[in-house]
N, C-alpha and C. Protein backbone atom coordinates (compact mmCIF):
# COMPACT_ATOMS: atom_id res chain seq x y z
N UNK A 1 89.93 111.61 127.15
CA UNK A 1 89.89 110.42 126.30
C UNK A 1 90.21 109.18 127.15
N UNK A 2 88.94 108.21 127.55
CA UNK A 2 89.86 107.02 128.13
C UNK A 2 90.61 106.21 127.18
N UNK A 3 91.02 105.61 128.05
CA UNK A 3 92.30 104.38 126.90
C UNK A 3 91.90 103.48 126.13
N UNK A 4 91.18 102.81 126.13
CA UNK A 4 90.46 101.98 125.20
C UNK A 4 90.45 102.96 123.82
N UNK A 5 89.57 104.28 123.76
CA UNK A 5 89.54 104.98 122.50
C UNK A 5 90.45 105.23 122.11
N UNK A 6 91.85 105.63 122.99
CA UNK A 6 93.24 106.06 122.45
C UNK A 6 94.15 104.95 122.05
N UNK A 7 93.86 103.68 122.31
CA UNK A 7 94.13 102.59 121.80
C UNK A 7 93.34 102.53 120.35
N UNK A 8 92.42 102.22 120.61
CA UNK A 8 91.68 102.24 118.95
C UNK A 8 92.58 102.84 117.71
N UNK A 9 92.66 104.16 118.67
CA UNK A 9 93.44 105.36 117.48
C UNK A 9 94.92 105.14 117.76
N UNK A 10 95.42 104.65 118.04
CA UNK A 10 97.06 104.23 118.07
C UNK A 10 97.02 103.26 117.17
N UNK A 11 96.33 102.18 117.13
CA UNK A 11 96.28 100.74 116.17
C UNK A 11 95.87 101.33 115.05
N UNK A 12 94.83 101.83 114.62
CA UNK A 12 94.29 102.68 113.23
C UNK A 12 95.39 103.39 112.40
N UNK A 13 95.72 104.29 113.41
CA UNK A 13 96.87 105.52 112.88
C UNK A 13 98.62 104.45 112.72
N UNK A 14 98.81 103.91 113.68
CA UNK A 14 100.03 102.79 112.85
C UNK A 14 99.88 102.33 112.30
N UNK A 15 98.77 101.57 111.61
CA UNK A 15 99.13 100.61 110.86
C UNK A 15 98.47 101.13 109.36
N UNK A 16 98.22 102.74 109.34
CA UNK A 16 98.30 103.32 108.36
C UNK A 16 99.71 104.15 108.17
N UNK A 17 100.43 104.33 109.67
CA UNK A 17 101.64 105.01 109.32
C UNK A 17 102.34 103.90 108.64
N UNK A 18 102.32 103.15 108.70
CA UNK A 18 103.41 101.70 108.86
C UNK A 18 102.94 101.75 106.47
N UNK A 19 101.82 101.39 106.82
CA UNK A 19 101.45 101.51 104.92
C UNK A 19 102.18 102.55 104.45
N UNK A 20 102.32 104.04 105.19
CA UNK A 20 102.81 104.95 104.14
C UNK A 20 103.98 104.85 104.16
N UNK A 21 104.72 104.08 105.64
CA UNK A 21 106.04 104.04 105.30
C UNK A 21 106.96 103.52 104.24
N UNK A 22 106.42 102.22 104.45
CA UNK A 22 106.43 101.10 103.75
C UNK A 22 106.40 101.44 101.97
N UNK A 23 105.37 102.74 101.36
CA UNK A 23 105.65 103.07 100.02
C UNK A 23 106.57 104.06 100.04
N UNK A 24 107.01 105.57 101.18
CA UNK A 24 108.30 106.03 101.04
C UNK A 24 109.62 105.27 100.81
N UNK A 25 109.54 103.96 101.36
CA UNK A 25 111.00 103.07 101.40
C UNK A 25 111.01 102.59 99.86
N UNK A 26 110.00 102.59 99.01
CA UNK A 26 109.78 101.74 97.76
C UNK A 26 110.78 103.39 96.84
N UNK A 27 109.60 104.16 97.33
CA UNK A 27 109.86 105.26 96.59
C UNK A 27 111.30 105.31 96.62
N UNK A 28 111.80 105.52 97.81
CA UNK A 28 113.94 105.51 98.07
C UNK A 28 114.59 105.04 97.38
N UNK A 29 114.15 103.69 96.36
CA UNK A 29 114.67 102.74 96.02
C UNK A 29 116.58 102.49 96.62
N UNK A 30 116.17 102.44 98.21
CA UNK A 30 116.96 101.45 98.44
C UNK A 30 116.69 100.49 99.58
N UNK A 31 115.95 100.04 98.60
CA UNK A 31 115.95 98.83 99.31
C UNK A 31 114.19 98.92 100.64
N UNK A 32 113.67 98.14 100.97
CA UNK A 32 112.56 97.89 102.01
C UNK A 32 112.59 97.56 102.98
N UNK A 33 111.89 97.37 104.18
CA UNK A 33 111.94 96.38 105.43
C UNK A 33 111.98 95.10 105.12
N UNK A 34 113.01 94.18 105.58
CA UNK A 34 112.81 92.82 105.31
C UNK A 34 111.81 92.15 105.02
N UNK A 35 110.38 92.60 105.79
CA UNK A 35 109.10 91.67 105.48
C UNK A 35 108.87 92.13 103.98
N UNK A 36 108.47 93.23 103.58
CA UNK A 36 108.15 93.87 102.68
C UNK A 36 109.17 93.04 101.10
N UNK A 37 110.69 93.41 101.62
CA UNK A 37 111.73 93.00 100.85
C UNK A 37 111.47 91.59 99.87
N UNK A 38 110.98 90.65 101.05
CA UNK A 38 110.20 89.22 100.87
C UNK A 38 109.60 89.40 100.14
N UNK A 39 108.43 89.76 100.06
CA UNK A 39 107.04 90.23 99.52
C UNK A 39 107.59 90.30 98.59
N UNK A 40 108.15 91.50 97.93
CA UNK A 40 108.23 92.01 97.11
C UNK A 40 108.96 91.52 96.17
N UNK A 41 109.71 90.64 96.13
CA UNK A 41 110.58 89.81 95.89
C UNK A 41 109.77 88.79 95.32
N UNK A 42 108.97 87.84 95.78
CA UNK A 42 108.05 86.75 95.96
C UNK A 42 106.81 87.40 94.47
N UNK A 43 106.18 88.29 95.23
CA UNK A 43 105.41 88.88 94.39
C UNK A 43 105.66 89.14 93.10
N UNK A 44 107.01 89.62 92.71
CA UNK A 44 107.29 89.77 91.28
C UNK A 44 107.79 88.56 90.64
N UNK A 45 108.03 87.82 91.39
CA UNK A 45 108.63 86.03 90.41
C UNK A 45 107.35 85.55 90.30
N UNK A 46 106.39 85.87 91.14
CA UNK A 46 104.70 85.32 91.02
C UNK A 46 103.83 86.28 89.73
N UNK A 47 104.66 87.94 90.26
CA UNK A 47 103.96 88.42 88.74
C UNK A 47 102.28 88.36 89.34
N UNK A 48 101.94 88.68 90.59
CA UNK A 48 101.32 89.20 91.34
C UNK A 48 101.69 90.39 92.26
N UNK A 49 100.12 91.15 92.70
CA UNK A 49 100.26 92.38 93.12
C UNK A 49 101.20 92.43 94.53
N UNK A 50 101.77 92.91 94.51
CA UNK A 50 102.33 93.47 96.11
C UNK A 50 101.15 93.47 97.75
N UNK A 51 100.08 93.90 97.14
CA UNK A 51 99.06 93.75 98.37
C UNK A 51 98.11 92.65 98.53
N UNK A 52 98.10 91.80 96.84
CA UNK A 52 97.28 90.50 97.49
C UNK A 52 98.34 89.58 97.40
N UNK A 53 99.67 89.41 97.59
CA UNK A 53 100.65 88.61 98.19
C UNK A 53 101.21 88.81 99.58
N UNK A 54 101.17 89.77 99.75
CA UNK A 54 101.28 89.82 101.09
C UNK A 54 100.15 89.68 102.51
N UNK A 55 98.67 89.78 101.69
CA UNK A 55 97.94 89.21 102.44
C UNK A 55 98.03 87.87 102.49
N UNK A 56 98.07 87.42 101.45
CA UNK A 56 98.11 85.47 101.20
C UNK A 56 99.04 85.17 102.44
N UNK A 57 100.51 85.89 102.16
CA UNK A 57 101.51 85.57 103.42
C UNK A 57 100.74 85.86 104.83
N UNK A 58 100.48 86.79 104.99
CA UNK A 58 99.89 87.17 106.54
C UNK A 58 98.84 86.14 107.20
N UNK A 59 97.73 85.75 106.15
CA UNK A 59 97.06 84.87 106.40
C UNK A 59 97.65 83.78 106.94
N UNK A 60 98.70 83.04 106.12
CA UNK A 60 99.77 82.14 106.64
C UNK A 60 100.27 82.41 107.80
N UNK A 61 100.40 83.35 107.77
CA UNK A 61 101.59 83.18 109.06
C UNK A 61 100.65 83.16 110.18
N UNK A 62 99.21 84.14 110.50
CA UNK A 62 98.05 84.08 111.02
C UNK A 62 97.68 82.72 111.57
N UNK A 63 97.78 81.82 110.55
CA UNK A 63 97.68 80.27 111.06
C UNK A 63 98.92 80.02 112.36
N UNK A 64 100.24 80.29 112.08
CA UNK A 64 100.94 79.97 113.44
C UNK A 64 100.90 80.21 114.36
N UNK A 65 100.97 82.05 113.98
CA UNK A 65 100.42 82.77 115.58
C UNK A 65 99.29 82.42 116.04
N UNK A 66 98.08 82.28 115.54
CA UNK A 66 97.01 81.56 115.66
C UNK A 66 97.09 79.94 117.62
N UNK A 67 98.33 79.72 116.59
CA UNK A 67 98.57 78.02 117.24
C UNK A 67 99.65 78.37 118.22
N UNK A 68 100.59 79.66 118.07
CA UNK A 68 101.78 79.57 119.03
C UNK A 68 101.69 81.23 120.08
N UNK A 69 101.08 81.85 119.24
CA UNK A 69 100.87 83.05 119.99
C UNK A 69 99.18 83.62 119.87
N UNK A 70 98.74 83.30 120.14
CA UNK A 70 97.27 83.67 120.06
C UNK A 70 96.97 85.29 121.20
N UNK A 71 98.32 85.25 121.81
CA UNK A 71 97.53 86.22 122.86
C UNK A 71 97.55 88.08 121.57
N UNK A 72 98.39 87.28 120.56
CA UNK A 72 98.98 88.71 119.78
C UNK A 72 98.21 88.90 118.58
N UNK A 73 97.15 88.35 118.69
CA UNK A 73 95.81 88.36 117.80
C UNK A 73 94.42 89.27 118.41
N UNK A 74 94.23 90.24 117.70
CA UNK A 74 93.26 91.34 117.87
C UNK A 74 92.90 92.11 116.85
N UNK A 75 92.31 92.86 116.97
CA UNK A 75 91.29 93.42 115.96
C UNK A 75 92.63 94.23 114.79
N UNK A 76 93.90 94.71 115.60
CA UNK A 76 94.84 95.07 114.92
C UNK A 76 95.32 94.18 114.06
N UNK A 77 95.39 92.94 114.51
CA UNK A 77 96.07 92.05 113.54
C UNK A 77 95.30 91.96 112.08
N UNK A 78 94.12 91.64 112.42
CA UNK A 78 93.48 91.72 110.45
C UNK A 78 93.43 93.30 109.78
N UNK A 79 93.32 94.12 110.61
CA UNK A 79 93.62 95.90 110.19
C UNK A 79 95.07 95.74 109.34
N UNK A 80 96.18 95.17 109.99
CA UNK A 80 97.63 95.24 109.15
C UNK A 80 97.56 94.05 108.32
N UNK A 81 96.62 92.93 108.59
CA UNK A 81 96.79 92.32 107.03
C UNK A 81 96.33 92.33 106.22
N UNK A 82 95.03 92.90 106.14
CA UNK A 82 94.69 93.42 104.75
C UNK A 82 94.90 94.85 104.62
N UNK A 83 95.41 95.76 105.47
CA UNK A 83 95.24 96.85 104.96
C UNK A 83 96.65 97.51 104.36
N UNK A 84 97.65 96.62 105.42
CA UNK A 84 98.99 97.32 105.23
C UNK A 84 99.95 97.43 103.27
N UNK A 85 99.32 96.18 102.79
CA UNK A 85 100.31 96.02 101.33
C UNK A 85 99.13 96.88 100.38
N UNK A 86 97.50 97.25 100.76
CA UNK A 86 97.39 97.83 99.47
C UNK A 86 97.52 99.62 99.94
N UNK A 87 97.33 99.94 100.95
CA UNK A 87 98.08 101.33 101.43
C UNK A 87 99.38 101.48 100.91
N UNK A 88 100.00 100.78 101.33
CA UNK A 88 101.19 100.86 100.23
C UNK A 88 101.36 101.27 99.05
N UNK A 89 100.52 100.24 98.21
CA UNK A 89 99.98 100.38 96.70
C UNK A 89 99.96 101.55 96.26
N UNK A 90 98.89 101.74 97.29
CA UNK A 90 98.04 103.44 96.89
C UNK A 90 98.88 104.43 97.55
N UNK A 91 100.19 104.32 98.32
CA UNK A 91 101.02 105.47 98.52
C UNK A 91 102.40 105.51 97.43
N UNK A 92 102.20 104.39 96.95
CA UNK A 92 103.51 104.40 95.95
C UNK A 92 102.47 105.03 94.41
N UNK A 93 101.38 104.59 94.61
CA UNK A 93 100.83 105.36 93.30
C UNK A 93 100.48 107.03 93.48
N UNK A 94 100.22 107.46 94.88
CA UNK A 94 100.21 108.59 94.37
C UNK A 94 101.51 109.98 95.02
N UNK A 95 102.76 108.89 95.59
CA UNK A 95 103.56 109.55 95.56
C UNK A 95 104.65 109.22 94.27
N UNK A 96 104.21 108.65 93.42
CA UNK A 96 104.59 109.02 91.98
C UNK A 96 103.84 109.88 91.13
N UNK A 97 102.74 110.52 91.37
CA UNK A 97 101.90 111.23 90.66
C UNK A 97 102.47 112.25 91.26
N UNK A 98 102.67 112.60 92.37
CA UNK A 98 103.73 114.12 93.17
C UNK A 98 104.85 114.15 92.74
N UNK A 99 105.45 113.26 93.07
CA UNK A 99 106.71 113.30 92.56
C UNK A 99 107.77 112.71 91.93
N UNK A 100 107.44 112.10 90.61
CA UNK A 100 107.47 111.30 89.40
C UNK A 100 107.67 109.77 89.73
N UNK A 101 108.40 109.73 88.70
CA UNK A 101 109.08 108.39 88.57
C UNK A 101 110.27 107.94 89.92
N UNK A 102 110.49 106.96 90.62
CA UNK A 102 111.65 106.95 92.06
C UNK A 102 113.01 106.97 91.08
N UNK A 103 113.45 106.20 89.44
CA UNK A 103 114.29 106.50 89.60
C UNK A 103 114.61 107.84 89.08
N UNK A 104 113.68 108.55 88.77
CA UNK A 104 113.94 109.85 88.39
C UNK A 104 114.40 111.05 89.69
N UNK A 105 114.22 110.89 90.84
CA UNK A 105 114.72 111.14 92.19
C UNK A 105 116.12 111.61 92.32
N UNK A 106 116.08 112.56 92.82
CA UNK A 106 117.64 113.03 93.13
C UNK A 106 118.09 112.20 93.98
N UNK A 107 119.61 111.97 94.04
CA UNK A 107 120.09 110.85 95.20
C UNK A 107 119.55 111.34 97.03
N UNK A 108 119.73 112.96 97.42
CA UNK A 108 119.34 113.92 98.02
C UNK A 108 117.94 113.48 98.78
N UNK A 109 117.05 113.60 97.46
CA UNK A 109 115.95 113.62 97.91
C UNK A 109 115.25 111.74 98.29
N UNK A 110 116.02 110.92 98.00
CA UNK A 110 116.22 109.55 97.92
C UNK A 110 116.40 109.44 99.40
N UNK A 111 117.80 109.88 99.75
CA UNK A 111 118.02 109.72 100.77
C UNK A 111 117.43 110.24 102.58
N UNK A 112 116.66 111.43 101.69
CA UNK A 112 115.63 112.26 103.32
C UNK A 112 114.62 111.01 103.15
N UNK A 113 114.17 110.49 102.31
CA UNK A 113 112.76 109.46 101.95
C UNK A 113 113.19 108.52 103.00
N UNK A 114 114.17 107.95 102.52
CA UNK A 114 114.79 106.68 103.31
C UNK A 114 114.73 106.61 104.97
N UNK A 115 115.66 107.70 105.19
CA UNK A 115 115.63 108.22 106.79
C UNK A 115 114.08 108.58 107.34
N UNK A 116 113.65 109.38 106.47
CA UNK A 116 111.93 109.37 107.11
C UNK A 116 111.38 108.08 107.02
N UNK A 117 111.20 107.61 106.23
CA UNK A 117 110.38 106.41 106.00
C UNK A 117 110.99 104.97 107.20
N UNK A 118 113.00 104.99 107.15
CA UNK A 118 112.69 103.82 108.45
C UNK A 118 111.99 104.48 109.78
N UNK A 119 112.53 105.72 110.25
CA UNK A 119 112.13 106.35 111.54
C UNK A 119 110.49 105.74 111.59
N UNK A 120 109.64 106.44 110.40
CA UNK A 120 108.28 106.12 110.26
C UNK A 120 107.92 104.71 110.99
N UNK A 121 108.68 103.71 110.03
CA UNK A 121 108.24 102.21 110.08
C UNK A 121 108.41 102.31 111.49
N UNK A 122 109.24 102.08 111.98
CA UNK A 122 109.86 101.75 113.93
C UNK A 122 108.39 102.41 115.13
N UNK A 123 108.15 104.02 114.51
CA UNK A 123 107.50 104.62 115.41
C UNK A 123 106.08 103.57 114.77
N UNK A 124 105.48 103.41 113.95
CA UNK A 124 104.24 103.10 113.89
C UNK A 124 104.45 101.63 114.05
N UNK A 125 105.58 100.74 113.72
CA UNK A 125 105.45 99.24 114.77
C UNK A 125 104.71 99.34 116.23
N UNK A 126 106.05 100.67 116.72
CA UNK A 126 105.56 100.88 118.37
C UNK A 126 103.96 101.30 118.73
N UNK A 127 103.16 102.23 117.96
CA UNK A 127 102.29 102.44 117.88
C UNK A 127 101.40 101.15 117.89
N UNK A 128 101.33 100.83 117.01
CA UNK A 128 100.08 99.52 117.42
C UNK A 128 100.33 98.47 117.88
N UNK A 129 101.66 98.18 118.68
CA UNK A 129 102.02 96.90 119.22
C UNK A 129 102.00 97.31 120.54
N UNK A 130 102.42 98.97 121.41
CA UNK A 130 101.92 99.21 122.22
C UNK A 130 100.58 99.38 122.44
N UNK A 131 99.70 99.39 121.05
CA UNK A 131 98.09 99.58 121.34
C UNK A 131 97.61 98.83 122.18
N UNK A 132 98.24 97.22 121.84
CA UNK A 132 97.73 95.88 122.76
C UNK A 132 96.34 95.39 122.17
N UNK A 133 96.27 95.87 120.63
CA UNK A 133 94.80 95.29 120.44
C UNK A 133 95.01 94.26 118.97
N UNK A 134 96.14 93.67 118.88
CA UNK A 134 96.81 92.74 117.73
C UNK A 134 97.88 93.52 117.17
N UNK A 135 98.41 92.49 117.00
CA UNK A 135 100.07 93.09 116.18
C UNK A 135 99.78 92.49 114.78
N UNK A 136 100.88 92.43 113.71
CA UNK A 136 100.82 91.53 112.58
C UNK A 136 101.42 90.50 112.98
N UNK A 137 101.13 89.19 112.11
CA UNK A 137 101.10 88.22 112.22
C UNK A 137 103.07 88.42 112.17
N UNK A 138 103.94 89.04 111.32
CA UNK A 138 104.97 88.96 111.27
C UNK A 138 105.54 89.32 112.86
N UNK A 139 105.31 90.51 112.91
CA UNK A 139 105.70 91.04 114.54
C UNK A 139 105.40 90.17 115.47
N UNK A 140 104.49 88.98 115.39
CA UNK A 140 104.27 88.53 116.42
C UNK A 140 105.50 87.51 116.69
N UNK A 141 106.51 87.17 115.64
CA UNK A 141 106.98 86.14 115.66
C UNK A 141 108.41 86.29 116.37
N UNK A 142 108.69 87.55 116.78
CA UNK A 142 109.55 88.01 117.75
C UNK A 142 109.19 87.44 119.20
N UNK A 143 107.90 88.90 119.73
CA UNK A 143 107.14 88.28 120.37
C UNK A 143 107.22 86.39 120.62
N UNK A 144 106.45 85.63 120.03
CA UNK A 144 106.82 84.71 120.17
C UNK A 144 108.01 83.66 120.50
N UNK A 145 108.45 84.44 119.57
CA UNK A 145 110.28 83.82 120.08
C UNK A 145 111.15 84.00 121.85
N UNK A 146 110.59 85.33 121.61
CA UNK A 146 111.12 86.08 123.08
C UNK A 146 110.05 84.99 123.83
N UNK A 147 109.05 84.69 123.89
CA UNK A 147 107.97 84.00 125.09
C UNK A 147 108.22 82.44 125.12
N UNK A 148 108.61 81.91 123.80
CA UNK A 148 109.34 80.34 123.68
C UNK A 148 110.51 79.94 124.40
N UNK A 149 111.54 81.09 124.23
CA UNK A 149 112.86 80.97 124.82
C UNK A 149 113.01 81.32 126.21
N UNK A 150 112.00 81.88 127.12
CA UNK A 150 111.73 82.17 128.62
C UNK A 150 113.13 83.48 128.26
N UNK A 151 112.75 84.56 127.47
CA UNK A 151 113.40 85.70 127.43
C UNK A 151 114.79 85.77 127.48
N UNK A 152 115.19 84.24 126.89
CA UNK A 152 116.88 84.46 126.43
C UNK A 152 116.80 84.62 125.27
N UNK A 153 116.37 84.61 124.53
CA UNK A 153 116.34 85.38 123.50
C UNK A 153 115.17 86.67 123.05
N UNK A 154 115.61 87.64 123.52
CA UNK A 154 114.81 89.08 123.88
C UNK A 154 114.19 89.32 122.07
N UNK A 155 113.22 90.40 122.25
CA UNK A 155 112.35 90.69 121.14
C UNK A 155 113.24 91.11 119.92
N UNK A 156 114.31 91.97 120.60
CA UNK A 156 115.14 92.87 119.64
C UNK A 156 115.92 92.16 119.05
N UNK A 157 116.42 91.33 119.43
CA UNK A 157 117.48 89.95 118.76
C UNK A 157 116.51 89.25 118.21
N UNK A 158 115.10 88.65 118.72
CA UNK A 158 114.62 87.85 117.78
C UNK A 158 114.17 88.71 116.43
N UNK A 159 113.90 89.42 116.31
CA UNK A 159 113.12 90.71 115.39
C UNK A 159 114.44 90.66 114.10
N UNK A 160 115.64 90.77 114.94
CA UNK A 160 117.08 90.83 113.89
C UNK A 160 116.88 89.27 112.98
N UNK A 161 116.68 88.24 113.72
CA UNK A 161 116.88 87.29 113.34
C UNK A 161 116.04 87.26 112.17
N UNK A 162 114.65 87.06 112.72
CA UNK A 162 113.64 86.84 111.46
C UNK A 162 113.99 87.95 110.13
N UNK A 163 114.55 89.35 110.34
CA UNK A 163 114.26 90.18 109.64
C UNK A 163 115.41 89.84 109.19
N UNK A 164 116.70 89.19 108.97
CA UNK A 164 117.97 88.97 108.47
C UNK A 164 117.37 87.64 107.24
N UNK A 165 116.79 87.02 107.78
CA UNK A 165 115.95 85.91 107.27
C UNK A 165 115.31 85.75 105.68
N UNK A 166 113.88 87.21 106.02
CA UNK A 166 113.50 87.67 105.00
C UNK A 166 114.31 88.41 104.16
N UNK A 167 115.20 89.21 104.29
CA UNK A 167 116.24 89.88 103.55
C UNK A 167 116.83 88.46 102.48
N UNK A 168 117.35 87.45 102.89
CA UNK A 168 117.56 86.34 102.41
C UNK A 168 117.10 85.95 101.11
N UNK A 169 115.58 85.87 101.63
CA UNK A 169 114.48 85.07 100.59
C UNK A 169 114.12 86.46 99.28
N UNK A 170 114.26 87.40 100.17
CA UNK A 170 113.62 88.41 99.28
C UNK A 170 114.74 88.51 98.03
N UNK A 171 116.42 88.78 98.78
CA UNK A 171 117.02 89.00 97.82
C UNK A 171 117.57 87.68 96.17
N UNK A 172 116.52 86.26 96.85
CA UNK A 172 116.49 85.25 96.21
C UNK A 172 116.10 85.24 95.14
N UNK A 173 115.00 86.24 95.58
CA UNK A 173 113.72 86.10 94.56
C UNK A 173 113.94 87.39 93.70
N UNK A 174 115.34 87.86 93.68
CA UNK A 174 115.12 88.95 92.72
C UNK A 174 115.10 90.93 93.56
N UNK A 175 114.73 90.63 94.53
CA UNK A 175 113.94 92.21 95.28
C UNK A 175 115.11 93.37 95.98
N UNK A 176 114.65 94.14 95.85
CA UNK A 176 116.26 95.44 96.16
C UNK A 176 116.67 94.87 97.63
N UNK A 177 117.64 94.72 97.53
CA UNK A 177 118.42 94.79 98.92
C UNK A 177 119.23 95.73 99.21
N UNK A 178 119.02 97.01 99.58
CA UNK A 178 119.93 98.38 99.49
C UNK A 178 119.95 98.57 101.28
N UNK A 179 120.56 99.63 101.08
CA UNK A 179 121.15 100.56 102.73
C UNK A 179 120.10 100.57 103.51
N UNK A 180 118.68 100.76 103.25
CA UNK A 180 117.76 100.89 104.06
C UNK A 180 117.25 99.42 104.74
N UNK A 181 117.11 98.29 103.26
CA UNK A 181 117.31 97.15 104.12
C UNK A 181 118.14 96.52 105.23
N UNK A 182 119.19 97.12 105.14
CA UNK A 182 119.91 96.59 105.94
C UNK A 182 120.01 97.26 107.49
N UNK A 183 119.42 98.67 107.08
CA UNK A 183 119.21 99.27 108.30
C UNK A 183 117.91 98.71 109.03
N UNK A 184 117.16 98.67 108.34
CA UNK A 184 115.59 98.28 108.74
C UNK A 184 116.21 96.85 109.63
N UNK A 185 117.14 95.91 108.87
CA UNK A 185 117.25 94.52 109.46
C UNK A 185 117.85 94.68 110.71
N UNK A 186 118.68 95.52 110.85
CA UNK A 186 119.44 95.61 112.23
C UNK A 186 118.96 96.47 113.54
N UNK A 187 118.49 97.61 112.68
CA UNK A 187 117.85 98.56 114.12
C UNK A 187 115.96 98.38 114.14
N UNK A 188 115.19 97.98 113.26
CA UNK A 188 114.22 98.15 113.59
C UNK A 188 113.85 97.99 114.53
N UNK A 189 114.44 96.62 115.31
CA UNK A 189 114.04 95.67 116.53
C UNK A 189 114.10 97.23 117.84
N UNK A 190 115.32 97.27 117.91
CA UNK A 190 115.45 98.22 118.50
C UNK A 190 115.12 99.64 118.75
N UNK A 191 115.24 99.91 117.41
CA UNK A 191 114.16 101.36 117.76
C UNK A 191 112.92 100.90 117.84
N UNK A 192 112.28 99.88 117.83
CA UNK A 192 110.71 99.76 118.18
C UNK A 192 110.48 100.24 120.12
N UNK A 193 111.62 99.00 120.44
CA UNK A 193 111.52 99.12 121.75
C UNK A 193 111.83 100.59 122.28
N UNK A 194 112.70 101.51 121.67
CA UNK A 194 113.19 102.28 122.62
C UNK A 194 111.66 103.39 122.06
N UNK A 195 111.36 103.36 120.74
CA UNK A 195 109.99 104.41 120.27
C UNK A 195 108.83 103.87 121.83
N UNK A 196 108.67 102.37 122.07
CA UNK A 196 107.56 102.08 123.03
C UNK A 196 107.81 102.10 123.90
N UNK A 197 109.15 102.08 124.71
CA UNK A 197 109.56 102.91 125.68
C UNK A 197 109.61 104.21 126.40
N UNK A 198 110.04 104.85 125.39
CA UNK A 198 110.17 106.28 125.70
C UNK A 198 109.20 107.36 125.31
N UNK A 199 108.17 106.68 123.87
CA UNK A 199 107.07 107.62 123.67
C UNK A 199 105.76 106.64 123.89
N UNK A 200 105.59 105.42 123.45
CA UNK A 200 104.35 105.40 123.70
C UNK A 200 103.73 104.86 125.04
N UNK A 201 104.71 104.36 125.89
CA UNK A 201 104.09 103.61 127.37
C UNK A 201 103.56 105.06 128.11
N UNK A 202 104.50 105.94 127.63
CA UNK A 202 104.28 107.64 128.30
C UNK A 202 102.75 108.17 128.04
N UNK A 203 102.88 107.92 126.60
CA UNK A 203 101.45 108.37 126.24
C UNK A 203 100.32 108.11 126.86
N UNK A 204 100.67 106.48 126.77
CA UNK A 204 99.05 105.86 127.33
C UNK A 204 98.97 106.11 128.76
N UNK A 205 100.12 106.01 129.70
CA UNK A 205 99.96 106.79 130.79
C UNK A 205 99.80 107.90 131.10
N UNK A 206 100.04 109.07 130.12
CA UNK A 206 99.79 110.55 130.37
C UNK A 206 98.27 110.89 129.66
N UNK A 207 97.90 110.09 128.67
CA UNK A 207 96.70 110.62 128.55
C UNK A 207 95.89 109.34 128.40
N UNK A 208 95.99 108.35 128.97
CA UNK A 208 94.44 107.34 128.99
C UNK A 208 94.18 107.44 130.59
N UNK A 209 92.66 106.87 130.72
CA UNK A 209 92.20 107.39 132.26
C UNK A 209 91.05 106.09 131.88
């Protein structure tokens, strides 16, 4: 497989892992990834869907990176903005058809959701941001930050920042702010880097040619 194709399929396959994560964390009900948290938050005081509000946002933010980070714009980037909030949709609808109602959920089974679902989110960030073929417009704004500040302020601290941010707005607007948010706000940054560190720079070097 050369790398170009295994790129393709790294960006494809994250930013569909990243959708299913994204409805296990709903399912947990505790709480979402900060971006999501926003959204979701936003979306229900709007009394609009979860996946065409969060494109509206992406588009937006698309305009900055657009103007401040353009190098983090690629075919990945419009793949996670329209695809990532209605995957979602459609994983929260038919992992309630499996397995009912979230608050009908044992605390038990709440809690394996949670732990799978952040691990999920982190590994499939790393996945298509190591792809190198667009990030989301949100991810880029780390990125960005880290490239504004001449790397005094590193990805993983900026990533905390923004994602402490949205937790903010989201919990403004109404949207769960539970254990997983708060985990998502503090380690995502970090387990992204150490997931594209330790599994995916390996990958593309052990099997692209």
């Amino acid at each position: 497989m050369n790398t170009k194709t295994m790129k393709i399929i790294m960006m494809l396959l994250g930013n569909l892992l990243m959708g299913i994560a994204v409805a296990i964390l709903r399912m947990s009900r505790f709480g979402t990834d900060p971006f999501t948290c926003m959204n979701l938050g936003v979306s229900g005081f709007l009394n609009i869907s979860f996946g065409t509000y969060q494109l509206l946002v992406n588009i937006i933010f698309f305009i900055f990176v657009l103007w401040k980070g353009r190098s983090c714009i690629g075919a990945g980037t419009i793949v996670n903005m329209a695809g990532i909030g209605y995957i979602a949709d459609f994983g929260v609808f038919v992992l309630t058809k499996c397995l009912g109602q979230p608050e009908m959920l044992s605390m038990q089974i709440r809690i394996l959701l949670m732990i799978f679902a952040v691990t999920m989110c982190s590994f499939a960030a790393a996945m298509y941001m190591e792809a190198d073929m667009g990030i989301a417009p949100y991810d880029a704004f780390g990125v960005i930050i880290e490239k504004i500040s001449n790397r005094k302020i590193p990805f993983k601290v900026a990533r905390v920042l923004t994602d402490v941010i949205c937790v903010a707005i989201g919990f403004s607007f109404g949207s769960i702010v539970g254990v997983a948010t708060v985990i998502t706000a503090f380690c995502m940054g970090p387990l992204i880097e150490v997931f594209r560190v330790q599994c995916m720079e390996k990958l593309v070097i052990k099997y692209g040619n």
